[in-house]
C-alpha atoms as a PDB file:
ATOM      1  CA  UNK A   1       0.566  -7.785  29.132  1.00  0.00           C
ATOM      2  CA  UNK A   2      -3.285  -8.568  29.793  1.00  0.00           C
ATOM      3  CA  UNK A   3      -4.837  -5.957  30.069  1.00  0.00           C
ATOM      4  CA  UNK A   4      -2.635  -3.505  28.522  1.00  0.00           C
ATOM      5  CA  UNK A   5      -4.006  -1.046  26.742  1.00  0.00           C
ATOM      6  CA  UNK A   6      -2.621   0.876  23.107  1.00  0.00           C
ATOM      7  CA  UNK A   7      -1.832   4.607  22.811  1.00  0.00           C
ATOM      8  CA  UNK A   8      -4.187   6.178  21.318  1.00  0.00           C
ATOM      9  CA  UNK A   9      -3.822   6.935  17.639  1.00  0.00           C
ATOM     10  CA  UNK A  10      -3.745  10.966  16.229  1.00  0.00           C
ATOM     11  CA  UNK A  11      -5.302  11.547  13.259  1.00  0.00           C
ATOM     12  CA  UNK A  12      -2.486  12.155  10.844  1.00  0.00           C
ATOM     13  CA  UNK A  13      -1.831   8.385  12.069  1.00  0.00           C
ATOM     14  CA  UNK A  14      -5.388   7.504  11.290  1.00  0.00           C
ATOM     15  CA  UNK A  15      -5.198   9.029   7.352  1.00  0.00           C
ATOM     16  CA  UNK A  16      -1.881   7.155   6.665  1.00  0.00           C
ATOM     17  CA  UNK A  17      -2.557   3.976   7.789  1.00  0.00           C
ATOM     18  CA  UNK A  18      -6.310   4.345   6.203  1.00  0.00           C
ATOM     19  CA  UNK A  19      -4.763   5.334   2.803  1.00  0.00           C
ATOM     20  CA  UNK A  20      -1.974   2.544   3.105  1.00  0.00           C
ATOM     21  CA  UNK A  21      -5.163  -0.331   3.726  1.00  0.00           C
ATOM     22  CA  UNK A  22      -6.947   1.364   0.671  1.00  0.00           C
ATOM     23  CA  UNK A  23      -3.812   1.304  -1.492  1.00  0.00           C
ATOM     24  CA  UNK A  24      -3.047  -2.842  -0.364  1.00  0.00           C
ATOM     25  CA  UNK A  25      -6.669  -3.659  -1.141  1.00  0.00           C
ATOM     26  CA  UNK A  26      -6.549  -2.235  -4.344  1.00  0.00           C
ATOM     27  CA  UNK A  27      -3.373  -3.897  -5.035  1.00  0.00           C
ATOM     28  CA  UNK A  28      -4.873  -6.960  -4.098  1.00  0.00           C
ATOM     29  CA  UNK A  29      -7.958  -6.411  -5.805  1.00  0.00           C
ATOM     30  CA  UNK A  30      -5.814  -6.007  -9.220  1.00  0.00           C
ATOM     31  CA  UNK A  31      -3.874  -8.794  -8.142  1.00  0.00           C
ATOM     32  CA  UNK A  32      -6.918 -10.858  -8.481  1.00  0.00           C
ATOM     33  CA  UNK A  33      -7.723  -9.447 -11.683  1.00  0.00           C
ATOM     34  CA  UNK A  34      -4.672 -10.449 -12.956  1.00  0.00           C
ATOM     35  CA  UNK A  35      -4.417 -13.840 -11.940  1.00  0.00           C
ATOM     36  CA  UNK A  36      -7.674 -14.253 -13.338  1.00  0.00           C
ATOM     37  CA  UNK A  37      -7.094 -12.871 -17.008  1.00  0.00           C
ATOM     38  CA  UNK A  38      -3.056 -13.162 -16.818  1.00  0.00           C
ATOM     39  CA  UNK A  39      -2.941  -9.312 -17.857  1.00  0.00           C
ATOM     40  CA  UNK A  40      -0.041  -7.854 -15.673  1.00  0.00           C
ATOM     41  CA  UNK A  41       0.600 -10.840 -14.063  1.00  0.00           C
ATOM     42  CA  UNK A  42       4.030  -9.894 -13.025  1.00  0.00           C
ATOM     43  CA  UNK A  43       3.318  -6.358 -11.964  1.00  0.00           C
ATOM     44  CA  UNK A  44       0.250  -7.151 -10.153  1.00  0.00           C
ATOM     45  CA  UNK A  45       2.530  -9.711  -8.273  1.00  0.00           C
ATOM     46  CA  UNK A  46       5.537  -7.498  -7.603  1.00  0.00           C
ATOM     47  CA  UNK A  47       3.161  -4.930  -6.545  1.00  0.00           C
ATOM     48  CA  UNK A  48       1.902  -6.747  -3.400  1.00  0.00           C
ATOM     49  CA  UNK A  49       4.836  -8.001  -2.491  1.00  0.00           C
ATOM     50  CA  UNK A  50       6.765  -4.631  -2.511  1.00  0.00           C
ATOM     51  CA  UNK A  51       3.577  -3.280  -0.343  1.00  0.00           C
ATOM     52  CA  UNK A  52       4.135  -5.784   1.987  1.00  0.00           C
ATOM     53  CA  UNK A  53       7.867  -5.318   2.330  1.00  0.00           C
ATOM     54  CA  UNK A  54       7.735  -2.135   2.094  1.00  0.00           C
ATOM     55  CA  UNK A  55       5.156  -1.089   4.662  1.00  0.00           C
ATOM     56  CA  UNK A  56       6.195  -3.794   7.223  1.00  0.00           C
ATOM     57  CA  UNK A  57       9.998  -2.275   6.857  1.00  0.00           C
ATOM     58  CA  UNK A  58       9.258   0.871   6.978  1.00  0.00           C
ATOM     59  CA  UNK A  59       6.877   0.102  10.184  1.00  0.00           C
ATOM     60  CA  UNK A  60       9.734  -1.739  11.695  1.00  0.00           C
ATOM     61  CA  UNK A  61      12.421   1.698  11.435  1.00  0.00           C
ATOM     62  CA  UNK A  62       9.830   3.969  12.319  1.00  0.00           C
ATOM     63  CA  UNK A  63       8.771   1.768  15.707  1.00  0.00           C
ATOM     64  CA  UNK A  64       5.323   1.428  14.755  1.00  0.00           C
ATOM     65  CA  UNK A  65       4.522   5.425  13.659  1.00  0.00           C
ATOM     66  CA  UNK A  66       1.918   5.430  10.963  1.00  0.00           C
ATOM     67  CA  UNK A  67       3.426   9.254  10.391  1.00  0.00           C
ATOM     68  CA  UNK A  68       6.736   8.695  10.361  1.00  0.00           C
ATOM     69  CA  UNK A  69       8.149  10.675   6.904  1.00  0.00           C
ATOM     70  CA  UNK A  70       9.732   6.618   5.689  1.00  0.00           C
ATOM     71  CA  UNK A  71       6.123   5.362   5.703  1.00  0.00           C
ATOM     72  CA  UNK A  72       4.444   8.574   4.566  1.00  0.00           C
ATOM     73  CA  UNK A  73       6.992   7.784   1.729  1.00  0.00           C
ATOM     74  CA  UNK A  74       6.011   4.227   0.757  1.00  0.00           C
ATOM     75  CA  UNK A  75       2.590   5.472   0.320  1.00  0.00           C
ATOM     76  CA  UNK A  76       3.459   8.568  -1.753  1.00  0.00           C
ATOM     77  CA  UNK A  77       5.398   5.977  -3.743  1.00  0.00           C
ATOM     78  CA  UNK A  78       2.645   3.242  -3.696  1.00  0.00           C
ATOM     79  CA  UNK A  79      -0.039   5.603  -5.048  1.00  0.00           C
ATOM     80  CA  UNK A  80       2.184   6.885  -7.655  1.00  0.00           C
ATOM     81  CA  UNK A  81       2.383   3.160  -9.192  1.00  0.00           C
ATOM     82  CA  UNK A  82      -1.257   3.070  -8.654  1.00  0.00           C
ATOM     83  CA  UNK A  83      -1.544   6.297 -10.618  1.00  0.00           C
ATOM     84  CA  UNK A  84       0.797   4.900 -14.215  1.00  0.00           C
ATOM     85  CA  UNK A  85      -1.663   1.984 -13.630  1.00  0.00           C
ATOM     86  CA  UNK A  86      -4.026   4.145 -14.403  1.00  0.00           C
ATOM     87  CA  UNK A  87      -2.432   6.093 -16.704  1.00  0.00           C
ATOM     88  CA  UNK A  88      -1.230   2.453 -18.823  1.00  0.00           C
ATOM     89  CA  UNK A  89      -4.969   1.100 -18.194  1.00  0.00           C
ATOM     90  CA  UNK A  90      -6.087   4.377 -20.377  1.00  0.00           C
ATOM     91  CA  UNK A  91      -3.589   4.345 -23.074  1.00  0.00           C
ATOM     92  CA  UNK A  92      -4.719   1.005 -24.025  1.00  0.00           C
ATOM     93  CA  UNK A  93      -8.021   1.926 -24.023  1.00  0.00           C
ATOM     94  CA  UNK A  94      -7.035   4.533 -26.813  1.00  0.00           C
END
């Protein structure tokens, strides 16, 4: 085990595990927000927590493939909620 070196990652690894950290820390980042000014509390809450099941699951069937179409999936879905954020952040700025 010491000593052992990991494969080498390929790029379409590299992009989906770089746009899965991006989406977590802005989940986390919100999450922060909300705890701090208790707007969204819940979703800011159930957000994380489905981003860390989800990826970690999805990780676990696909034996550690960042491109594996299940994870590709979570972070389709994962920047879709990030995008009716958005979307719900605007409205009420309306």
């Amino acid at each position: 085990m010491a000593g052992e070196e990991l494969p080498e990652l390929s790029r379409g690894q590299k992009l989906w595990s770089l746009s899965a950290a991006i989406l977590f820390l802005i989940a986390v980042a919100f999450l922060g927000f909300a705890l701090n000014t208790g707007i969204m509390r819940g979703f800011a809450i159930g957000w994380v927590a489905l981003q860390i099941f989800g990826f970690v699951g999805a990780l676990k069937f696909a034996k550690g493939d960042f491109a594996h179409p299940l994870f590709k999936s979570q972070v389709i879905l994962h920047g879709i909620a990030l995008m009716l954020l958005v979307v719900v952040i605007v409205r009420a700025f309306q």
